[in-house]
Protein backbone atom coordinates (compact mmCIF):
# COMPACT_ATOMS: atom_id res chain seq x y z
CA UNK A 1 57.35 133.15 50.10
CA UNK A 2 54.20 134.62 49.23
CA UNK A 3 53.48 136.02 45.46
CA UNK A 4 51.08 139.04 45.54
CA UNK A 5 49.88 139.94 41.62
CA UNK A 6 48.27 143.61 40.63
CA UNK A 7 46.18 143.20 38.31
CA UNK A 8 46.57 146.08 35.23
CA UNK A 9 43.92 147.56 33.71
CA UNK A 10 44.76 148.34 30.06
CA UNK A 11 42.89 149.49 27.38
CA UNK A 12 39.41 150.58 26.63
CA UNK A 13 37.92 147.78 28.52
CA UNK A 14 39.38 147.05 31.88
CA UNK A 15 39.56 143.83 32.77
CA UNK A 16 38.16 141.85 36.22
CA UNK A 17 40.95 140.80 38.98
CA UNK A 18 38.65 137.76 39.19
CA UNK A 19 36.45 136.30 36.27
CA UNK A 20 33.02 135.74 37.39
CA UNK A 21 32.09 132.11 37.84
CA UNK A 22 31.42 129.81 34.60
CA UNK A 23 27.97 129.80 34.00
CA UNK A 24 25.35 126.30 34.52
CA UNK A 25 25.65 124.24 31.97
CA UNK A 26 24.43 124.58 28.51
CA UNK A 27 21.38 122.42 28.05
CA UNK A 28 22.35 119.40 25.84
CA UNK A 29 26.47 119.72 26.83
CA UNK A 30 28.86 118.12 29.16
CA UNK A 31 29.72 120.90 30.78
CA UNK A 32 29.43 124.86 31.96
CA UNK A 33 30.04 127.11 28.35
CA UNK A 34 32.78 129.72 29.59
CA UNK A 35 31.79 133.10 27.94
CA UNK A 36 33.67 134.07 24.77
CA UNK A 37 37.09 135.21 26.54
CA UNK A 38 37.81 136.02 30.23
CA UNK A 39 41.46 137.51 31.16
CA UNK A 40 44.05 138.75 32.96
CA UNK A 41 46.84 141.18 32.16
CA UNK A 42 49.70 141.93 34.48
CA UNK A 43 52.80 143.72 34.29
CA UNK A 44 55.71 141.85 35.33
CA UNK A 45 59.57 143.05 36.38
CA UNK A 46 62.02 142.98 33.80
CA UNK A 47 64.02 140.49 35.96
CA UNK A 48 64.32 136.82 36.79
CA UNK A 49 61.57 136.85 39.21
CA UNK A 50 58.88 137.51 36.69
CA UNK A 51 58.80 134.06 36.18
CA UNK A 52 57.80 132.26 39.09
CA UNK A 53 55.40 135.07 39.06
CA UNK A 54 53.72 134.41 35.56
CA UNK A 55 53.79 130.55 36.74
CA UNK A 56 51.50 131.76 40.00
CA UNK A 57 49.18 134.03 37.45
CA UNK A 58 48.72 131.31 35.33
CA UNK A 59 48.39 128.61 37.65
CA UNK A 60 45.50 130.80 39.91
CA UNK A 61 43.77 131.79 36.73
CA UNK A 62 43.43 128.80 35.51
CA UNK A 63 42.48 127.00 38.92
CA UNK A 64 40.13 129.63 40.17
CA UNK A 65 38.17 129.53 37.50
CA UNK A 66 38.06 125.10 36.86
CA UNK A 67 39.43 126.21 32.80
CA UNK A 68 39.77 123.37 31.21
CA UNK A 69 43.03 123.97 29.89
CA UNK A 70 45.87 121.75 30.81
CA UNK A 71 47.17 123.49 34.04
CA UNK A 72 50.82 122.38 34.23
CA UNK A 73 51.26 122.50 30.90
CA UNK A 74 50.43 126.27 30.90
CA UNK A 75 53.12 126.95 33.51
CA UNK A 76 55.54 125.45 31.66
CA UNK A 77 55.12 126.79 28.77
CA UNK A 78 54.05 130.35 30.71
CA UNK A 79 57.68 129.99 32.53
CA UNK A 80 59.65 129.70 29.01
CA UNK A 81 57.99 132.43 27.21
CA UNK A 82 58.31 134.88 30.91
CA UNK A 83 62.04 133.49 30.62
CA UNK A 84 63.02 133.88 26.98
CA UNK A 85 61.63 137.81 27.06
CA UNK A 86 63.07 138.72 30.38
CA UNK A 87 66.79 136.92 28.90
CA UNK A 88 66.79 138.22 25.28
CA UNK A 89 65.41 141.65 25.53
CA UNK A 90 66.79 144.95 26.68
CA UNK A 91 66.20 145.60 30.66
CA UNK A 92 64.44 148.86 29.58
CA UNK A 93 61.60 146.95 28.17
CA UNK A 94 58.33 146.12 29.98
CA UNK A 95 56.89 142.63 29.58
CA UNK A 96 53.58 141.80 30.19
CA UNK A 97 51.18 138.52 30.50
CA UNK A 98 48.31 138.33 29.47
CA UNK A 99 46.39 135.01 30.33
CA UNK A 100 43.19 134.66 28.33
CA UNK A 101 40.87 131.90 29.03
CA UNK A 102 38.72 130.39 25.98
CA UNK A 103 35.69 127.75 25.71
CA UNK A 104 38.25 125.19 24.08
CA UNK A 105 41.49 125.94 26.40
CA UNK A 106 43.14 128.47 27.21
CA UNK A 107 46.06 131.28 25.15
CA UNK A 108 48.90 133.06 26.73
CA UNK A 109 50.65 135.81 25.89
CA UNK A 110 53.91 137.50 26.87
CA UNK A 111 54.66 141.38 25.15
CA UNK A 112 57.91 142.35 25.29
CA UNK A 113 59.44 146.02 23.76
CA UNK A 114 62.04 144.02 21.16
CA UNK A 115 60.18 144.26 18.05
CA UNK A 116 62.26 140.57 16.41
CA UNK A 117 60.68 137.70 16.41
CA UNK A 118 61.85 135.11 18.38
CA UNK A 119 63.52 132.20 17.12
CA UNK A 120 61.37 129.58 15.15
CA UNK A 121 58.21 128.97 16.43
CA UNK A 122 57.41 126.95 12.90
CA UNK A 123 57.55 123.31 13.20
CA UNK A 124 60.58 122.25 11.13
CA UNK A 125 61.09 118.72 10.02
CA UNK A 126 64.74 119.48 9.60
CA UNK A 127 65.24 120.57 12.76
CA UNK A 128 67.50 118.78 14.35
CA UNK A 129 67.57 117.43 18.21
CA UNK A 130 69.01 119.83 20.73
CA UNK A 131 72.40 119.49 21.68
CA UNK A 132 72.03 117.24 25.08
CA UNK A 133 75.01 119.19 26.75
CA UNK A 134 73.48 122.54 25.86
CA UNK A 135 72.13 124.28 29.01
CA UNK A 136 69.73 126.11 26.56
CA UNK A 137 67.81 125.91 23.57
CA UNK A 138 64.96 123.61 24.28
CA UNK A 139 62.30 126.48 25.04
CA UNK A 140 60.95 126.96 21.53
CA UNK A 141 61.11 123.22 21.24
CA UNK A 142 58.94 122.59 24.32
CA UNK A 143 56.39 125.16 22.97
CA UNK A 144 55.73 123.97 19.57
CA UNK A 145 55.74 120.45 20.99
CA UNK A 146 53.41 120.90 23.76
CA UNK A 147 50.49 123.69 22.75
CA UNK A 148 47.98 123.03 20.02
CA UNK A 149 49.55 126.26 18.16
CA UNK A 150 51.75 129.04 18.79
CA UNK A 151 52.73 132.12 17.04
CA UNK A 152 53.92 136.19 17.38
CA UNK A 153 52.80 139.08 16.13
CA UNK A 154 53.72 142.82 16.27
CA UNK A 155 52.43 145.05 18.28
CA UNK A 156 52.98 149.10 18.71
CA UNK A 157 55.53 148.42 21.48
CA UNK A 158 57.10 145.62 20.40
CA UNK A 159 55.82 141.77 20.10
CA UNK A 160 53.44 139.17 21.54
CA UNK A 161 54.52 136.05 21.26
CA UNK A 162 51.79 133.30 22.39
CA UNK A 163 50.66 129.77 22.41
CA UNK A 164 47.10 128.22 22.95
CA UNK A 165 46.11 125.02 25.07
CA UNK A 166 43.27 122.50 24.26
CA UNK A 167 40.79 121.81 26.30
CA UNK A 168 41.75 118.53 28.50
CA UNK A 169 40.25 115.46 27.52
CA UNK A 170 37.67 114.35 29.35
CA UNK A 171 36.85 110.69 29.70
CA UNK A 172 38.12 107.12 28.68
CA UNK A 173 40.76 106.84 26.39
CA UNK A 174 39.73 106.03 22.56
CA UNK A 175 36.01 107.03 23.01
C-alpha cells in the first residue's frame, strides 16, 4: 500500500513540500547547522488511517532531510498524538500535523478542533503505573517519558498539543 501526502499551505508563509538540503558545515562544528526551522503541515482524515499516515510524514521528513532527531522515536510518539485526537475528538473536527524540524531535534504537532486539554502531559511523581490489563492509557505516559518536553496550547480552532526530540547523540558513550 502506497501513502501519497499533500502538502498544505497555510498561513502567510507557505511552506516547501521538500526542505532544501542542510547546508555545509559550519566552520569549527561537527556537523551541517540546519536553518532556524524547516516544516511540514498536512491535513489529515478525521479517521483511523491518519495515523499510519502521520507515521509516513514524519518518518520521510525526518529521513529526507538526515534531522538529527531520533527517527523512531518520532513515529511513535507522532502515532499516539495522530491517535489520541482522531479517538477523543468530535469527527467534525480537522486535525492537522505539523512536523517542524530544529538545529537540536526535531517538534511535532497535532491541532485538533476540541479546545480541552488532553489528559496530563505534567510529569507526576504520584502517578501511578498503568493498569497492565488496560488496553489503553499508556499514550501520555509514553510521551512524557520519551521526548525531551511536551506541552499544549490553544489555538483559534481548538488545540496543539506537541512534544520535541533531542538531537541524537553522536559518538561513544560517556564522552
Amino acid at each position: 500500500m502506497r501513502i501519497r501526502l499533500r502538502i498544505v499551505e497555510t498561513g502567510s508563509s507557505p511552506l516547501p513540500a521538500r526542505p532544501r538540503p542542510p547546508p555545509p558545515p559550519d566552520p569549527g562544528t561537527d556537523g551541517p547547522s540546519l536553518p532556524d526551522a524547516s516544516a511540514w503541515r498536512i491535513a489529515l482524515p478525521h479517521t483511523a488511517a491518519a495515523v499510519p499516515m502521520a507515521r509516513a510524514l514524519v518518518r520521510t521528513a525526518l529521513a529526507d532531510t538526515d534531522a538529527p532527531a531520533d527517527r523512531d522515536t518520532a513515529e511513535l510518539l507522532t502515532a499516539e498524538l495522530v491517535a489520541n485526537a482522531v479517538e477523543h475528538t468530535s469527527s467534525g473536527a480537522p486535525i492537522e500535523l505539523v512536523v517542524e524540524l530544529l538545529a537540536h531535534g526535531c517538534q511535532v504537532e497535532v491541532h485538533d478542533g476540541d479546545p480541552r486539554p488532553p489528559g496530563d502531559l505534567s510529569a507526576r511523581p504520584d502517578a501511578g503505573r498503568p493498569d497492565p490489563w488496560q488496553e489503553h492509557g499508556r499514550g501520555l505516559l509514553l510521551i512524557r517519558s520519551l521526548s525531551s518536553d511536551c506541552g499544549h496550547r490553544p489555538t483559534p480552532r481548538g488545540k496543539a498539543v506537541w512534544f520535541t526530540l533531542p538531537a541524537r547523540r553522536t559518538g561513544p558513550a560517556g564522552a
